[in-house]
N, C-alpha and C. Protein backbone atom coordinates (compact mmCIF):
# COMPACT_ATOMS: atom_id res chain seq x y z
N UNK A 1 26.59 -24.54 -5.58
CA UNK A 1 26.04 -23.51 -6.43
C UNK A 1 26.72 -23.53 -7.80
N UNK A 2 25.76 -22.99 -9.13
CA UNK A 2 26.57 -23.21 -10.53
C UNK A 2 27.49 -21.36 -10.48
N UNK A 3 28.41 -22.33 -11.19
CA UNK A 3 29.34 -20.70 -11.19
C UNK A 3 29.05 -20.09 -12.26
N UNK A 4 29.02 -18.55 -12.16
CA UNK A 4 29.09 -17.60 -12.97
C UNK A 4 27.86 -17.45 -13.96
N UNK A 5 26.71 -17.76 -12.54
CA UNK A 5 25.58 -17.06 -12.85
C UNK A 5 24.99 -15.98 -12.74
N UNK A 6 25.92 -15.06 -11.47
CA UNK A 6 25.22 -14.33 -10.93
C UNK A 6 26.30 -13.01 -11.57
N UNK A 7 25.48 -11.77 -12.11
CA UNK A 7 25.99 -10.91 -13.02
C UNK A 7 27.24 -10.03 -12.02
N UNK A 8 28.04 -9.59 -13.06
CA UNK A 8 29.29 -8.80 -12.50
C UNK A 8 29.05 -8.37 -11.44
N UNK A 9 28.15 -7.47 -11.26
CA UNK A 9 28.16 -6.10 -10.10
C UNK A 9 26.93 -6.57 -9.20
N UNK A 10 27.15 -8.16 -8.51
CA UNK A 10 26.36 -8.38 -7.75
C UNK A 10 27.01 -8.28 -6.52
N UNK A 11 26.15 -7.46 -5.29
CA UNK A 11 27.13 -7.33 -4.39
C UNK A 11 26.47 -6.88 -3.41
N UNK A 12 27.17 -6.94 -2.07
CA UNK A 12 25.93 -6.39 -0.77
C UNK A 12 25.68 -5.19 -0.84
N UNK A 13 24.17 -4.63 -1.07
CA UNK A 13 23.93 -3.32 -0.83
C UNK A 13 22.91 -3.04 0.64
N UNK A 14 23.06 -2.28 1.49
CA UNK A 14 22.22 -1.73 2.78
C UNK A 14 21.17 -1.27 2.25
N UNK A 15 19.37 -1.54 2.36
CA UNK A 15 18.86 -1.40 2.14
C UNK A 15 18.05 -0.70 3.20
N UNK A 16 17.40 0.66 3.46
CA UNK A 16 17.49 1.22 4.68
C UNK A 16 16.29 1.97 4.33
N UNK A 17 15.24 1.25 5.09
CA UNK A 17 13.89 2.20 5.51
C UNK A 17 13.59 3.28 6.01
N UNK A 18 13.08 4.69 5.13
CA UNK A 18 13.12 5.83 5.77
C UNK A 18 12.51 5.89 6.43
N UNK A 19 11.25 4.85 6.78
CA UNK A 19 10.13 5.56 7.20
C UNK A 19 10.30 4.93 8.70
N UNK A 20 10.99 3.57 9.21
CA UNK A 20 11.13 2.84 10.26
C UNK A 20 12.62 2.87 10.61
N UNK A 21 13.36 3.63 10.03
CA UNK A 21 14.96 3.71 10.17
C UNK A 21 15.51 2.36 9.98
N UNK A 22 15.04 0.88 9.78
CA UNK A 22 15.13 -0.46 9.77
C UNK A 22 16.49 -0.70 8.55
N UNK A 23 17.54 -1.34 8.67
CA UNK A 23 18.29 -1.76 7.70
C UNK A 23 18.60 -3.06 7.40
N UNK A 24 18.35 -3.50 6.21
CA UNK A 24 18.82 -4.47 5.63
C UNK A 24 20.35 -4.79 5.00
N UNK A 25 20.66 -5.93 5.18
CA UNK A 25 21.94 -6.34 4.39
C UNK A 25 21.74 -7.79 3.31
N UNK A 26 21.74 -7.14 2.03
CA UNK A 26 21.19 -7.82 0.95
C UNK A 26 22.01 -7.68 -0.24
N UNK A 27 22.32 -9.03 -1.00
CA UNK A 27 22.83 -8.84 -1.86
C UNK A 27 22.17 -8.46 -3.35
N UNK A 28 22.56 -7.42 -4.24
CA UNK A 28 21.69 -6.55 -5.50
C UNK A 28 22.64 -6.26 -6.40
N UNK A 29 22.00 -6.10 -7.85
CA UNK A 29 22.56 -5.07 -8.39
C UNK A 29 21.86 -4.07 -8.54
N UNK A 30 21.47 -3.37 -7.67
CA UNK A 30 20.80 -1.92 -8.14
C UNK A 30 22.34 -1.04 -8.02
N UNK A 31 21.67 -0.13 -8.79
CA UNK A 31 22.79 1.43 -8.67
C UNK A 31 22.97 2.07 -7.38
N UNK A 32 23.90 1.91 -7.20
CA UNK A 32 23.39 3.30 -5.92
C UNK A 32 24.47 4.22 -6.12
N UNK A 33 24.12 5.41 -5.17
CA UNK A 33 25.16 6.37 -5.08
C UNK A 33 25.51 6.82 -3.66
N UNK A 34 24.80 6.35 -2.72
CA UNK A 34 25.24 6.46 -1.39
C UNK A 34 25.80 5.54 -1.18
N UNK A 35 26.71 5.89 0.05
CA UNK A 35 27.50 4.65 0.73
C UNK A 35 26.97 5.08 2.33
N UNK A 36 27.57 3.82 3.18
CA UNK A 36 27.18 3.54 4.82
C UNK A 36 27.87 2.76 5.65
N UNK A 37 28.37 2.75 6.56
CA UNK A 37 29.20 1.69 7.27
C UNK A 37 28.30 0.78 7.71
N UNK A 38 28.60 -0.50 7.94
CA UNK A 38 27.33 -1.51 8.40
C UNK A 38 27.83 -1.74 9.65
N UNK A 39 26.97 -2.45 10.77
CA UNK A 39 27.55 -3.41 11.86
C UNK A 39 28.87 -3.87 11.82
N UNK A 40 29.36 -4.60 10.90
CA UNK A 40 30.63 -4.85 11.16
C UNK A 40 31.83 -4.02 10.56
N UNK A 41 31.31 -3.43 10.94
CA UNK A 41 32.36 -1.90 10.30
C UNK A 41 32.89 -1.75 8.81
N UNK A 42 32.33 -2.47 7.79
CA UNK A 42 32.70 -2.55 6.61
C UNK A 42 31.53 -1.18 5.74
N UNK A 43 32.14 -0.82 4.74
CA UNK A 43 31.34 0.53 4.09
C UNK A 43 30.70 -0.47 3.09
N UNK A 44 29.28 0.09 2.58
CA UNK A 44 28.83 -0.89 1.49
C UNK A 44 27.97 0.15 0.59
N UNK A 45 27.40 -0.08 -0.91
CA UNK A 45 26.88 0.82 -1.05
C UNK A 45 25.21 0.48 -0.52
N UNK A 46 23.96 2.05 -0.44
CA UNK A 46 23.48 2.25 0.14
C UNK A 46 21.76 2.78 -0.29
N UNK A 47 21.37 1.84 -0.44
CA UNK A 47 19.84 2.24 -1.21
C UNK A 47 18.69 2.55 -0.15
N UNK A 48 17.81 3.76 -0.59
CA UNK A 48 16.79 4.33 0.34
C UNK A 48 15.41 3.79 0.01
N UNK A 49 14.78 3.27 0.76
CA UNK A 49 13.44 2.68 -0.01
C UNK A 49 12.51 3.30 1.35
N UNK A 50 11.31 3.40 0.94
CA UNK A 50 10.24 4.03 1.92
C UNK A 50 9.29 2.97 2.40
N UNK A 51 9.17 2.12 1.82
CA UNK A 51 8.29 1.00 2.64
C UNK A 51 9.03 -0.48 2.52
N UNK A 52 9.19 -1.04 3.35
CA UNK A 52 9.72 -2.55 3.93
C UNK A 52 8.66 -3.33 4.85
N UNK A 53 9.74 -4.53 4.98
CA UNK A 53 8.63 -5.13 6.42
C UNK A 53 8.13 -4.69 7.39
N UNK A 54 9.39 -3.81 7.57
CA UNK A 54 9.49 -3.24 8.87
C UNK A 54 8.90 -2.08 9.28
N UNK A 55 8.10 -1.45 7.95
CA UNK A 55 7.53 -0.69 8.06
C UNK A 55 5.54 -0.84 7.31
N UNK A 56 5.69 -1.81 6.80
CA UNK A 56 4.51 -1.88 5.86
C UNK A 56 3.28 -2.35 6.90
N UNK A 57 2.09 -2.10 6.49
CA UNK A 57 1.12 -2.48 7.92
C UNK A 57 0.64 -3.59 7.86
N UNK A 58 0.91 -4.32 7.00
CA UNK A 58 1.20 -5.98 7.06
C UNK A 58 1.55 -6.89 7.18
N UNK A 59 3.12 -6.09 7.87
CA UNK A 59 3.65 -7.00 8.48
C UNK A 59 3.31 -6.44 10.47
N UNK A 60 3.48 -5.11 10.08
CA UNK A 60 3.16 -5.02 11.38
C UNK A 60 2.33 -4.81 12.17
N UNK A 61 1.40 -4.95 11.70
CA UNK A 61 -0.16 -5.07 12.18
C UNK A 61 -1.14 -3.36 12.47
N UNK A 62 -0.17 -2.45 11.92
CA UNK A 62 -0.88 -1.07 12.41
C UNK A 62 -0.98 -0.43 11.01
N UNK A 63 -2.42 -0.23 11.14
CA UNK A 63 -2.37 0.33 10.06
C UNK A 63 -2.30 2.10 10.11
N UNK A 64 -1.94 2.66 9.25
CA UNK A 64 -1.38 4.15 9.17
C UNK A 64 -1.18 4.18 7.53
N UNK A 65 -1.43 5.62 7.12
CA UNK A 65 -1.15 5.86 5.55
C UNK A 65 -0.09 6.75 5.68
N UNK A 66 0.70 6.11 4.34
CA UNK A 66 2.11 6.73 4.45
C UNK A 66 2.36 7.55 2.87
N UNK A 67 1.90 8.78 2.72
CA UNK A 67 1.91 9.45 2.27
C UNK A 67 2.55 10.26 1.55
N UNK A 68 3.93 10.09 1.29
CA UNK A 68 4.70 10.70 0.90
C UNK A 68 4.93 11.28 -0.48
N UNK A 69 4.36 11.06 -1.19
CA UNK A 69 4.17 12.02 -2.46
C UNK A 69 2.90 12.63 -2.66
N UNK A 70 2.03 12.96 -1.83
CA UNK A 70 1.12 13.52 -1.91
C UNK A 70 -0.30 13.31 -2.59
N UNK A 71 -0.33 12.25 -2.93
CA UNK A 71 -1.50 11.16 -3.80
C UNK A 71 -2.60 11.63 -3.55
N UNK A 72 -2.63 11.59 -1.70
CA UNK A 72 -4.00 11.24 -1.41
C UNK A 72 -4.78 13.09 -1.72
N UNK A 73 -3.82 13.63 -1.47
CA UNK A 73 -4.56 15.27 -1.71
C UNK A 73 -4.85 15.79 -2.65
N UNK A 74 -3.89 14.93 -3.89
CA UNK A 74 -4.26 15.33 -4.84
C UNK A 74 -6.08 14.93 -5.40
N UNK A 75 -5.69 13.63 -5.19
CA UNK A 75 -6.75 13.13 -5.81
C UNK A 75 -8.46 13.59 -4.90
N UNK A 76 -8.29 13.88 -3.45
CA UNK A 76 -9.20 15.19 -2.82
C UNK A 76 -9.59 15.66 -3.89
N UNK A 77 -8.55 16.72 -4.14
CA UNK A 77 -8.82 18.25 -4.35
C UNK A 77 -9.55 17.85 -6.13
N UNK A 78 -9.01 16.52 -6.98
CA UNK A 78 -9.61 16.54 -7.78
C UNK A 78 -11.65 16.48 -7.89
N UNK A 79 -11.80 15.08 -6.52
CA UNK A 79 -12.78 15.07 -6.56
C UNK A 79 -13.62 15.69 -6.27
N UNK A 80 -13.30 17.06 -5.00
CA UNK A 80 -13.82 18.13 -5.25
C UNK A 80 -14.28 18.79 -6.32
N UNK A 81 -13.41 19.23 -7.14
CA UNK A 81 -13.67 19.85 -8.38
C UNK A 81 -14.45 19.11 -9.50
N UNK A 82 -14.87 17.89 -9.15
CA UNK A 82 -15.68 16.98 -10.44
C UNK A 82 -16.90 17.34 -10.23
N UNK A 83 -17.58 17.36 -11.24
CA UNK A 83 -19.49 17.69 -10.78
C UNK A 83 -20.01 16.53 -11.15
N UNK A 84 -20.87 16.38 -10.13
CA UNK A 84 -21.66 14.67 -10.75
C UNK A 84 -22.21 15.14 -11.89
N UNK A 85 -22.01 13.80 -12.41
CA UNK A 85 -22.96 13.36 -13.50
C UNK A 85 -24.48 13.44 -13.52
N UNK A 86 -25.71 14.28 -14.14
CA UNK A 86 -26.32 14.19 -13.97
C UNK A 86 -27.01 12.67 -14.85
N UNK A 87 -28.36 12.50 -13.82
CA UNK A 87 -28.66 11.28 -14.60
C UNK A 87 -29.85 11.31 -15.51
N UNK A 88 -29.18 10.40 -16.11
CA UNK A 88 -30.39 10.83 -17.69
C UNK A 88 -31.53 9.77 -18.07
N UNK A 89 -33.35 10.38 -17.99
CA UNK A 89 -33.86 10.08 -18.16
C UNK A 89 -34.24 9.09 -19.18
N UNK A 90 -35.07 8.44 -19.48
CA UNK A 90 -34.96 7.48 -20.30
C UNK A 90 -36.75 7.13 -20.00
């Protein structure tokens, strides 16, 4: 490997699926501010992500909508409230 390519604060972070409890051990520089003990008893820092392999329905063959900011209701309740377009003669 060439040295001293890879930036300062590259380093293992746990990458940990809320939605499948599933954890990864990957090296990043993202920020984090949580920390976690891993398998081999070492603490690392600790990033939360909501969809992975292990959870996405493409990898796992089921599909389900995962909803968590509220998208799909919003956009309901908008199309409720839209009035069609009427269409114009010609």
């Amino acid at each position: 490997m060439k040295k001293d390519i890879h930036p300062a604060d590259y380093r293992p972070v746990i990458f940990e699926d809320v939605t499948s409890g599933q954890r990864f051990l990957i090296s990043s520089t993202i920020k984090t501010s949580k920390k976690s003990k891993w398998d081999d008893g070492k603490e690392y820092d600790t990033h939360e992500v909501e969809i992975s392999s292990a959870s996405h329905p493409f990898y796992t063959g089921q599909s389900k909508t995962i909803d968590s900011a509220g998208r799909v209701e919003r956009f309901k309740s908008r199309q409720s409230k839209a009035t069609p377009k009427k269409a114009s003669k010609k």
